[in-house]
Structures are given as C-alpha cells and as structure tokens.
Protein backbone atom coordinates (compact mmCIF):
# COMPACT_ATOMS: atom_id res chain seq x y z
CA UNK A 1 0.00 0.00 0.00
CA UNK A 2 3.13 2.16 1.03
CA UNK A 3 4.13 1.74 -2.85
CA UNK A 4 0.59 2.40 -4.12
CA UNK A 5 0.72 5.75 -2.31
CA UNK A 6 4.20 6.67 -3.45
CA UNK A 7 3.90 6.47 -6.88
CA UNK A 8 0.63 7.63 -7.52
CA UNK A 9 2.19 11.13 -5.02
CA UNK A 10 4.90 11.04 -7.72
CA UNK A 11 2.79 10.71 -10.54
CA UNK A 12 0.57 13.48 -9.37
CA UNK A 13 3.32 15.81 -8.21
CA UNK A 14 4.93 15.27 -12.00
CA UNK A 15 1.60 15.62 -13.49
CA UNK A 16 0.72 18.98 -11.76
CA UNK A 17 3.97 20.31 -12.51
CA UNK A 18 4.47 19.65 -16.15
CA UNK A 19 0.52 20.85 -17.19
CA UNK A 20 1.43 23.96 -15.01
CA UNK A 21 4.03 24.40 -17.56
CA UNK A 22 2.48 23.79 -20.72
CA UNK A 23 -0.63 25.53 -19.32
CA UNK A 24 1.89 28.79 -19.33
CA UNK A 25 2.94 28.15 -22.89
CA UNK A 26 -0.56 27.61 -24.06
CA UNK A 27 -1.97 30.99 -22.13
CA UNK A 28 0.85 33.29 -23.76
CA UNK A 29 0.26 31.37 -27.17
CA UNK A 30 -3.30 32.35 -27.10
CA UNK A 31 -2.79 35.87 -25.50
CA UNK A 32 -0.70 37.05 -28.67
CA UNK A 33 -2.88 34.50 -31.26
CA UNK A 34 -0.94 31.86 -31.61
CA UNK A 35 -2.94 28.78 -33.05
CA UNK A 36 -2.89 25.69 -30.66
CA UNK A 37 -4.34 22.73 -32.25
CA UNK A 38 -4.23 20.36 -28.99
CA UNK A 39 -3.81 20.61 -25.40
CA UNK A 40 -3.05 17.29 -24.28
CA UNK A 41 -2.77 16.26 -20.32
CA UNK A 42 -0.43 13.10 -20.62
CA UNK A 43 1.37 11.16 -22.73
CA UNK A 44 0.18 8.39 -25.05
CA UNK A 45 -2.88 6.88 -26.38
CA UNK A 46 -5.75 8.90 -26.56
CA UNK A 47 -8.56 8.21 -23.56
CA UNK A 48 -10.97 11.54 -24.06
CA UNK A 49 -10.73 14.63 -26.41
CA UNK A 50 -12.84 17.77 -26.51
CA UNK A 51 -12.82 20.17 -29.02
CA UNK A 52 -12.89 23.66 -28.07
CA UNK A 53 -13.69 27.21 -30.15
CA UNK A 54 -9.51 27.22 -31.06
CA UNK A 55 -8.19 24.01 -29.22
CA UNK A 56 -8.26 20.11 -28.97
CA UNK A 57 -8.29 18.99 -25.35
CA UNK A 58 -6.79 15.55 -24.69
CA UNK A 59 -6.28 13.50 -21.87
CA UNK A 60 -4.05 10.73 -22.64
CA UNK A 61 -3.22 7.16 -21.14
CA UNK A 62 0.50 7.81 -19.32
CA UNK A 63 -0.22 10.88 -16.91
CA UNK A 64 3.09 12.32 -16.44
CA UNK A 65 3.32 14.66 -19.06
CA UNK A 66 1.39 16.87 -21.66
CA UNK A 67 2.05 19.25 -24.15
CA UNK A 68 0.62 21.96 -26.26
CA UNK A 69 0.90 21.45 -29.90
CA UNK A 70 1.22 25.23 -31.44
CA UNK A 71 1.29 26.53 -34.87
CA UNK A 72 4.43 27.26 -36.39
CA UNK A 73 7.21 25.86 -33.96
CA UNK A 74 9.04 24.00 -36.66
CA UNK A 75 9.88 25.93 -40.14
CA UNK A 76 7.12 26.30 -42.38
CA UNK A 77 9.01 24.04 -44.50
CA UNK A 78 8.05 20.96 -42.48
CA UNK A 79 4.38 22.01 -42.02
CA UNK A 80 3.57 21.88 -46.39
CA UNK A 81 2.15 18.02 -45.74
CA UNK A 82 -0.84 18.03 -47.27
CA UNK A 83 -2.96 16.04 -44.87
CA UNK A 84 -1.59 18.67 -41.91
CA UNK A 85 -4.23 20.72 -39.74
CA UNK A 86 -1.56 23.30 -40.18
CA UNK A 87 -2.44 23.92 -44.26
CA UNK A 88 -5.78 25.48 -43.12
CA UNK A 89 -3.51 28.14 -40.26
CA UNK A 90 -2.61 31.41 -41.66
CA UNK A 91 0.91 32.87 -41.33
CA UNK A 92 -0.55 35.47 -38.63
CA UNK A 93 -1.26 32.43 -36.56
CA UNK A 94 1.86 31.07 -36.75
CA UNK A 95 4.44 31.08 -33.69
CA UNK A 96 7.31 31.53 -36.26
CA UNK A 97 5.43 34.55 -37.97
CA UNK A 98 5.29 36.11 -34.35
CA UNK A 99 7.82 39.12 -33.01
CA UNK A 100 10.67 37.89 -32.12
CA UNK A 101 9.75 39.27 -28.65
CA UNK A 102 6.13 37.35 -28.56
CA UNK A 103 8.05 34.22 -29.28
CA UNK A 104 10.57 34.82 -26.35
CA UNK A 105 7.17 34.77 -23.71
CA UNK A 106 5.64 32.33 -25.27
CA UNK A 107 8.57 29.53 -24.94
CA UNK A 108 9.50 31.41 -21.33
CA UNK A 109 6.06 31.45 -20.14
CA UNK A 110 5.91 27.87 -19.11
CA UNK A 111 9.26 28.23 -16.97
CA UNK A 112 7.36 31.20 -15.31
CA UNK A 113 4.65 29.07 -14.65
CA UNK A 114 6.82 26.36 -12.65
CA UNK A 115 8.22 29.54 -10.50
CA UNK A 116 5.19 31.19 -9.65
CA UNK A 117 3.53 27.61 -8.75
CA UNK A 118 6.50 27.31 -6.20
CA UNK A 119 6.00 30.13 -4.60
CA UNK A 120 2.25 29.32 -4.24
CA UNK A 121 3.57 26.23 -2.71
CA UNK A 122 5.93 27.99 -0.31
CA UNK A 123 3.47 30.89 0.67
CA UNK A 124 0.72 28.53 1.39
CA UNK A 125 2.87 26.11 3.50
CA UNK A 126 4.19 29.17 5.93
CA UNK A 127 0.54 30.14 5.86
CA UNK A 128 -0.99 26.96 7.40
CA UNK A 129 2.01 26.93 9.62
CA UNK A 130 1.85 30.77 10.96
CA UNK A 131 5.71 30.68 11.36
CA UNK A 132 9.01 30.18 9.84
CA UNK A 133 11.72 28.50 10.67
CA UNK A 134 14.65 30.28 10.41
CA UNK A 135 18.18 28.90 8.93
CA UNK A 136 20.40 27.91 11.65
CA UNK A 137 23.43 29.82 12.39
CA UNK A 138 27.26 27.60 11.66
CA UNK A 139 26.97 27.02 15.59
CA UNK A 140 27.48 23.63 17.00
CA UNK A 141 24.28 22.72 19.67
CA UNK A 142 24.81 18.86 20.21
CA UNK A 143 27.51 16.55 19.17
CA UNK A 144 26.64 13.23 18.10
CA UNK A 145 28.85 10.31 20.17
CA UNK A 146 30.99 8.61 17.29
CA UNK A 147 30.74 10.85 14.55
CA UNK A 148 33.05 12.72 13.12
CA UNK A 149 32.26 15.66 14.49
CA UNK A 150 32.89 14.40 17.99
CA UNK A 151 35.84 12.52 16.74
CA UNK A 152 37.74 16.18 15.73
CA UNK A 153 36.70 17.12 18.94
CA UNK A 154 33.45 19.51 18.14
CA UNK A 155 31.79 20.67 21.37
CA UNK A 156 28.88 22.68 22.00
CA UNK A 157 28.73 26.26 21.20
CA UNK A 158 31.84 26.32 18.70
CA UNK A 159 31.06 28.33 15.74
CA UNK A 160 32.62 27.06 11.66
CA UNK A 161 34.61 29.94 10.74
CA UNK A 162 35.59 28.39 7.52
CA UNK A 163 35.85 25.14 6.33
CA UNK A 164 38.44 24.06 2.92
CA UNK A 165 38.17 20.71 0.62
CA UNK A 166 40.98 19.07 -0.42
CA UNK A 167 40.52 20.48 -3.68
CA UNK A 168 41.48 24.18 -2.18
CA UNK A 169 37.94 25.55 -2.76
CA UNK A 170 36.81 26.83 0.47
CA UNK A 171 33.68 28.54 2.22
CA UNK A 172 32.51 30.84 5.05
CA UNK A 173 29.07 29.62 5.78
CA UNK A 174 26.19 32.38 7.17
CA UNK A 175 24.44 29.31 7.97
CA UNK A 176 24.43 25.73 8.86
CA UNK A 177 22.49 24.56 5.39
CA UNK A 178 25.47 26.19 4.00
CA UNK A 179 27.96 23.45 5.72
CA UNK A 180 25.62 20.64 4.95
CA UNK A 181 25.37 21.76 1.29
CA UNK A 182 28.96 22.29 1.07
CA UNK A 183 29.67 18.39 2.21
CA UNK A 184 27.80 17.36 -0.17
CA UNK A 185 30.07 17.95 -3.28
CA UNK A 186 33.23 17.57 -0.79
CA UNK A 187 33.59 14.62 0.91
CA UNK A 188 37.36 14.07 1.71
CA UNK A 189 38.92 15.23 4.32
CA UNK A 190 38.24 18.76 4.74
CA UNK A 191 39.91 21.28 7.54
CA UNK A 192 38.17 23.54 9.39
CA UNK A 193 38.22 26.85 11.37
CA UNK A 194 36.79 26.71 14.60
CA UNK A 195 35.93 29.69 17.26
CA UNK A 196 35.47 28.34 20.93
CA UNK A 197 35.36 31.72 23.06
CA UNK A 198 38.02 33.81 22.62
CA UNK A 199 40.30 30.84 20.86
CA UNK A 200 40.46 29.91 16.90
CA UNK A 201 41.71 26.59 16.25
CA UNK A 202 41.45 24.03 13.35
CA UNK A 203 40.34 20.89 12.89
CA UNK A 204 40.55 18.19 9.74
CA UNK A 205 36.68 16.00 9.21
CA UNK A 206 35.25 13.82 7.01
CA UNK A 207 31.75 12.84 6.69
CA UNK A 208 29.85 10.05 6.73
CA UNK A 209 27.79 8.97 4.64
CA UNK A 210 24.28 8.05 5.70
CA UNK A 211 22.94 5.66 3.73
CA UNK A 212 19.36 6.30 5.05
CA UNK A 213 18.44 10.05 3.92
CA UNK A 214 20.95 9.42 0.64
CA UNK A 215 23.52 12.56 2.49
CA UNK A 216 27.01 13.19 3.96
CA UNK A 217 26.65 14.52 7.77
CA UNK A 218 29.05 15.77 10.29
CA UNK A 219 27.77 14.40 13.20
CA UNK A 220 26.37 17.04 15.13
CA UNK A 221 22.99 19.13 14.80
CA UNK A 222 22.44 22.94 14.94
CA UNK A 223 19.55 25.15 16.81
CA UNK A 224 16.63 26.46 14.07
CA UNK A 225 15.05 29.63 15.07
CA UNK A 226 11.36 30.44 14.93
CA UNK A 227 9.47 33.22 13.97
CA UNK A 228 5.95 34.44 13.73
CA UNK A 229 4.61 35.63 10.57
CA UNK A 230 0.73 36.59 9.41
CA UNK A 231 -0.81 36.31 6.18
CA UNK A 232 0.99 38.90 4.28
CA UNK A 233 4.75 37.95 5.60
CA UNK A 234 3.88 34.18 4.27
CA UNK A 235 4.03 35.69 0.53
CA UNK A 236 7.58 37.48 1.59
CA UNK A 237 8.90 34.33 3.27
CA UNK A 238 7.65 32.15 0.24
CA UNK A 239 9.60 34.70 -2.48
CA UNK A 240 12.76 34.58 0.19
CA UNK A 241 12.48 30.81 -0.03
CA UNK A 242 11.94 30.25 -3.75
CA UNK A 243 14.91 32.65 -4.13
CA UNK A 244 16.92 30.44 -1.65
CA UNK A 245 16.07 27.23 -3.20
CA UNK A 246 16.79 28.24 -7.15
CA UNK A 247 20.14 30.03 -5.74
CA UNK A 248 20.98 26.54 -4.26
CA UNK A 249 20.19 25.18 -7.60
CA UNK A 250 22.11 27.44 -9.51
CA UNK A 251 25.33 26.81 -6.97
CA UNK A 252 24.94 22.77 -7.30
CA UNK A 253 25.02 23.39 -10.81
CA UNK A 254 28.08 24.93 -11.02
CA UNK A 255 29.39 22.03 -8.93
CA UNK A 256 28.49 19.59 -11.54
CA UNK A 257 30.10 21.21 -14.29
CA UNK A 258 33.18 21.28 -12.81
CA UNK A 259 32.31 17.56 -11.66
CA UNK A 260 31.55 17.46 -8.47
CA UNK A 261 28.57 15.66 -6.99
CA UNK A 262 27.98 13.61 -9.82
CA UNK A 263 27.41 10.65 -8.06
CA UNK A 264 24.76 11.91 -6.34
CA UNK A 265 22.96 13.18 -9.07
CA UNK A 266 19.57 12.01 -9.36
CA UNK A 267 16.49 10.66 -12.11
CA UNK A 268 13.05 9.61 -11.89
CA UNK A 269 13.54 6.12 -9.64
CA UNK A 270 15.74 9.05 -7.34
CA UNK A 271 12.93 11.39 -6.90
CA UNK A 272 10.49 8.72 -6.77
CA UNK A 273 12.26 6.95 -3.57
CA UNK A 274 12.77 11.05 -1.98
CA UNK A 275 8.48 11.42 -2.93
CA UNK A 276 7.76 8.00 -1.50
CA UNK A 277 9.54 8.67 1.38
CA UNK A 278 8.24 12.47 2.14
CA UNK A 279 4.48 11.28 1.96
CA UNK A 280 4.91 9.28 4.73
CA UNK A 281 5.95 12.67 6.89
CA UNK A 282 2.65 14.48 6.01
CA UNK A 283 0.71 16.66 3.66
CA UNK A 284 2.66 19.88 4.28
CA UNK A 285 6.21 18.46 3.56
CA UNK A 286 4.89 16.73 0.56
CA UNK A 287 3.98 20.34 -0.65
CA UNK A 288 7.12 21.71 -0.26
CA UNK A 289 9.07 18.84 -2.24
CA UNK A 290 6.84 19.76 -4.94
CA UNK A 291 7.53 23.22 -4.93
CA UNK A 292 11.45 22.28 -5.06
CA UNK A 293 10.44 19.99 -8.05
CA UNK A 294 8.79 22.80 -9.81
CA UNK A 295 11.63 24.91 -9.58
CA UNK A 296 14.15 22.42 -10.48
CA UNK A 297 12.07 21.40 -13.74
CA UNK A 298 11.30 25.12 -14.51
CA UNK A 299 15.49 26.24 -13.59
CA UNK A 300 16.40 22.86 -15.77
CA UNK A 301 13.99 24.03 -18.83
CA UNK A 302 15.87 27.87 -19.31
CA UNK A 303 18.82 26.17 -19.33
CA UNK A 304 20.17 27.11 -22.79
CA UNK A 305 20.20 23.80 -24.13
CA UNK A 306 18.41 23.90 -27.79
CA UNK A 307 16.03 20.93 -26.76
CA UNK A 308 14.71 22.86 -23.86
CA UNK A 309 13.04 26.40 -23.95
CA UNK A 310 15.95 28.22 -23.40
CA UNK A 311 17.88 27.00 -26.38
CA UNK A 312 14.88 27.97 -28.20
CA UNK A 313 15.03 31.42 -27.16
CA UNK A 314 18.63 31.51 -27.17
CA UNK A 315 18.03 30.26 -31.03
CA UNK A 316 15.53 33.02 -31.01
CA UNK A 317 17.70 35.90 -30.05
CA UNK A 318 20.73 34.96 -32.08
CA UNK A 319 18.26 35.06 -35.15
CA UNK A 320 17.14 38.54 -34.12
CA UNK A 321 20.31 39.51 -33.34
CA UNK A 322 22.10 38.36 -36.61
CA UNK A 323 18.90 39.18 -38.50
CA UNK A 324 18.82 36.12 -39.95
CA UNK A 325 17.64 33.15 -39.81
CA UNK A 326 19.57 29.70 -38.59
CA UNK A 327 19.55 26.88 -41.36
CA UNK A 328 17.38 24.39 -40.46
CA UNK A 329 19.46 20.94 -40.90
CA UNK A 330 21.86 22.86 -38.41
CA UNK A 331 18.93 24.05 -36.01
CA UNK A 332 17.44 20.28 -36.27
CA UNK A 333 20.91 18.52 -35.49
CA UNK A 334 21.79 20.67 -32.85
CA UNK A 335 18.92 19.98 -31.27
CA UNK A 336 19.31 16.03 -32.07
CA UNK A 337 22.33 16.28 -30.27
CA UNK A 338 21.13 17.92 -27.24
CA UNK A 339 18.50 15.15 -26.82
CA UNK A 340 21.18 12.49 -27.24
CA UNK A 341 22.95 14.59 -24.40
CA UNK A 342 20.13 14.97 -22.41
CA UNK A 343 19.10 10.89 -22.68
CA UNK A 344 22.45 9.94 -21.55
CA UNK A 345 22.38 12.16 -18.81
CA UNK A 346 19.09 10.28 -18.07
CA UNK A 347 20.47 7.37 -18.56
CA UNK A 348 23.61 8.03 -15.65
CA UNK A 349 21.39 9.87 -13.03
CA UNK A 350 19.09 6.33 -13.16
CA UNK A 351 22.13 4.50 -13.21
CA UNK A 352 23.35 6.25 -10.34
CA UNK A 353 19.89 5.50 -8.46
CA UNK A 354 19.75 2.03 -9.44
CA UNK A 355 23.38 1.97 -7.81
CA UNK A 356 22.56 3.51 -4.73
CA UNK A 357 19.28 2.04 -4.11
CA UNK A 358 19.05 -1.58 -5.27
C-alpha cells in the first residue's frame, strides 16, 4: 500500500507540474494568437478529447506529461504536408510569424509558470504553519557520540569559521544549510576553522555517509530559530524561499560542471524513492518537495540547451540579433544532439539510483 501511495504522489506531483508548464505556454500562445491545435494532459494513447472554439483537449493514457501542440514551432518548411491541420492556419497564426519578442514569452512562459507555482507552494505552506523557521546559524548545539564531528573534537557552542576541501575551494558559511550543502560535493577530508570563546583553532573531518536520507553529515545538529509571521509575511517568506532554493540550484550546478557531486545526481527512480519517502511525513512536507520539483524542472527548462526552452530562445535571439535566420538541418541537429545529451544524462542519473538504491 506504502508503494501504491508513493507512486501515484509522484505521478501526481509530476503531473501537476508539467501541465502547469504547458498551461503557461498555451496561455501566452493564445494571448498574442498563436494557433494551438491540442492541449493534451499526458502522454500516449488517446482516452478523451474535446474540441474547443480554437483548441483540442486531450487527456491521454501515461499521466506524467502533456504538451501543447502550437502553430508554427518548426519551419514552415516541415508544415507543407498536405494532410496537416496546419495547411488550413494562416501565417498570422503562426508562432514563427510572431515578433521575435512574442516568441521569447511564449517559450518562457511555461518556466514562469513552474516559479510562480512554487512560490504558491511555499506561501501557502508558511501560511498553514503561521511561522518560519529560520536557517540555523554555523553554531554547533549537540555533538553526536561517534561521529566525526565528535571525533575532531566539536563541542557545544563552537562556531565554523571556515571550512576548505581538499581540492582548495573553500567557504565561510552564514548558515548551517550552507555546511551541509557544502559536504555534499566535498567529501574528503576537509579542515576547518573553529571559534570556541576567545580561541580559533582548526580541525581536519570527514563525513559520513548516511545511507538512510541518501547525504554526507558531520555528526552534530544545529539550533533552528522560529518566527511568527501573518498572512501577508507568508508571501515574503515564500519569495525569500523560492529565491533560496533556485540560488541553491544554480550553486549545485556549477558544482556539476566542474564535476563534483555527480554521483549523487539524481532521475526519476531518485525522486520517486525522496516522494515515496516524504508522503509518509505528512501533507505539508509533501507540498514543499513539490515546490522544489517545480523549480528544479522550470530552472532545468531555461537552461540554454536547444532541446529545452531556453535554447529555443537563445536560437531566437541569435536570429534577431544576426537578423537572420539559422539553417534548419543545423537548427534540427543541434537539437538532435542535445537530446542524445540529455538521454544519456538520463540514462547516468538512473544509473546512479539504481546503484545507490538496489
């Protein structure tokens, strides 16, 4: 039953998060006239269709998924077929024939769409809970017997100053999520600067990994602050917390292009083990993993990668800006190659699941 739960929580959350997206496309697509034949919710063989004054609505058989099938988002070139519902669209109608400006919301609009649904998400978590909790300050509050920490001889009340990999990359953390996420990408022996009192000292760790809740720890925990907040400070915390979250993003990024942290990288079976496991805490936490899906999915899709919508409005923008446009075998086998790039990378992050979970 556990399972049953899970995955239909994962199916859901993906569900949600990708129509949310296309649901952005297919508002700005029909805000500046763009044609969309079909609006499909899911993937697959067709189970019920509806056909609106402009649109086709689907619902299809595999439920993670969807997409919006627009007008003019190949070259006109491919669309001369003579059985094609596109033969009866005029130019006007046609995403291609749009500004070049129209075009960049339309393909942008669904990333929006994933951003503002996680700060929905946050808002309306810190609203049911009438507080925050506050990031904990690099201050040590218990140390855990036979961990590292209490192996380099961590006590109570010492404060990280700084802490530097082997690699020679180092950090200064404001906060103890900042340590955690640090050890995540490092996890050698690392030194680091301690303040007990009036004394600075260092001290060399290395964490363990716990095989449990898939992270490297120290060994010792930290004290959380909590504050009050009303209806109007939930939509501030939210925006501080989405802003948190994609900067956290954008910093383990970095980390994997220079390779760090690959092994920890994770695909569907990953955040399907991560969903199955945060049902079982409640309602409220589930929320919040799908707000940090919905950013990761909308951050992942601006990436300027020509099978995702950034690459198309990168390809966009270099058109206006050379005022011309990019051949099409090129356009189509860059694109090619990004999917073969981006189904390898697939194929890693679920071997790297399979690896760490079976």
């Amino acid at each position: 039953m556990n399972f049953v739960i899970g995955l239909l929580a994962f199916i859901l959350m993906l569900g949600v998060i990708i129509m949310i997206h296309e649901t952005g496309h297919f508002l700005a697509a029909r805000a500046f006239g763009v044609h969309c034949h079909e609006f499909s919710f899911g993937m697959g063989p067709l189970l019920w269709q509806h056909q609106g004054k402009h649109t086709l609505f689907s619902i299809r058989a595999f439920p993670i998924g969807g997409y919006v099938s627009m007008a003019g988002e190949t070259s006109d070139d491919e669309d001369e077929e003579p059985d094609s519902w596109l033969k009866n669209v005029p130019d006007e109608e046609k995403l291609n024939h749009k500004p070049a400006w129209q075009q960049i919301i339309i393909m942008g609009a669904g990333v929006v769409m994933n951003f503002l649904l996680a700060w929905a998400l946050f808002s309306g978590i810190f609203m049911a809970r009438g507080y925050v909790t506050q990031e904990a300050l690099p201050i040590v509050y218990e140390v855990l017997d036979n961990t590292p920490a209490a192996k380099a001889g961590l006590k109570s009340g010492d404060t990280i100053v700084k802490v530097t990999a082997e690699d020679g990359s180092s950090l200064e953390p404001k906060t103890q999520n900042d340590v955690l996420e640090f050890m995540q990408y490092n996890h050698g022996l690392s030194t680091f600067e301690i303040e007990r009192g009036e004394e600075t000292f260092t001290t060399q760790i290395q964490p363990e990994y716990d095989e449990e809740n898939q992270v490297y720890l120290l060994g010792f925990t930290s004290q959380t602050r909590v504050k009050q907040i009303n209806f109007i400070e939930a939509w501030q915390e939210g925006w501080n917390e989405m802003v948190a979250d994609t900067q956290t993003i954008v910093r383990s990024l970095g980390q994997l292009i220079t390779g760090k942290g690959l092994d920890s990288l994770s695909g569907p079976i990953g955040i399907y083990k991560v969903t199955d496991q945060v049902v079982s805490y409640g309602f409220l936490p589930y929320l919040s993993l799908c707000a940090l899906i919905s950013l990761n999915i909308g951050f992942f899709n601006l990436l300027p990668i020509p099978a995702l919508d950034g690459g198309r409005i990168l390809i966009t923008l270099l058109e206006k800006i050379f005022r011309r446009k990019i051949p099409l075998k090129i356009v189509q086998g860059v694109i090619l190659a990004s999917f073969v790039a981006l189904f390898g990378l697939m194929i890693f992050s679920t071997y790297n699941d399979i690896m760490r979970f079976f």
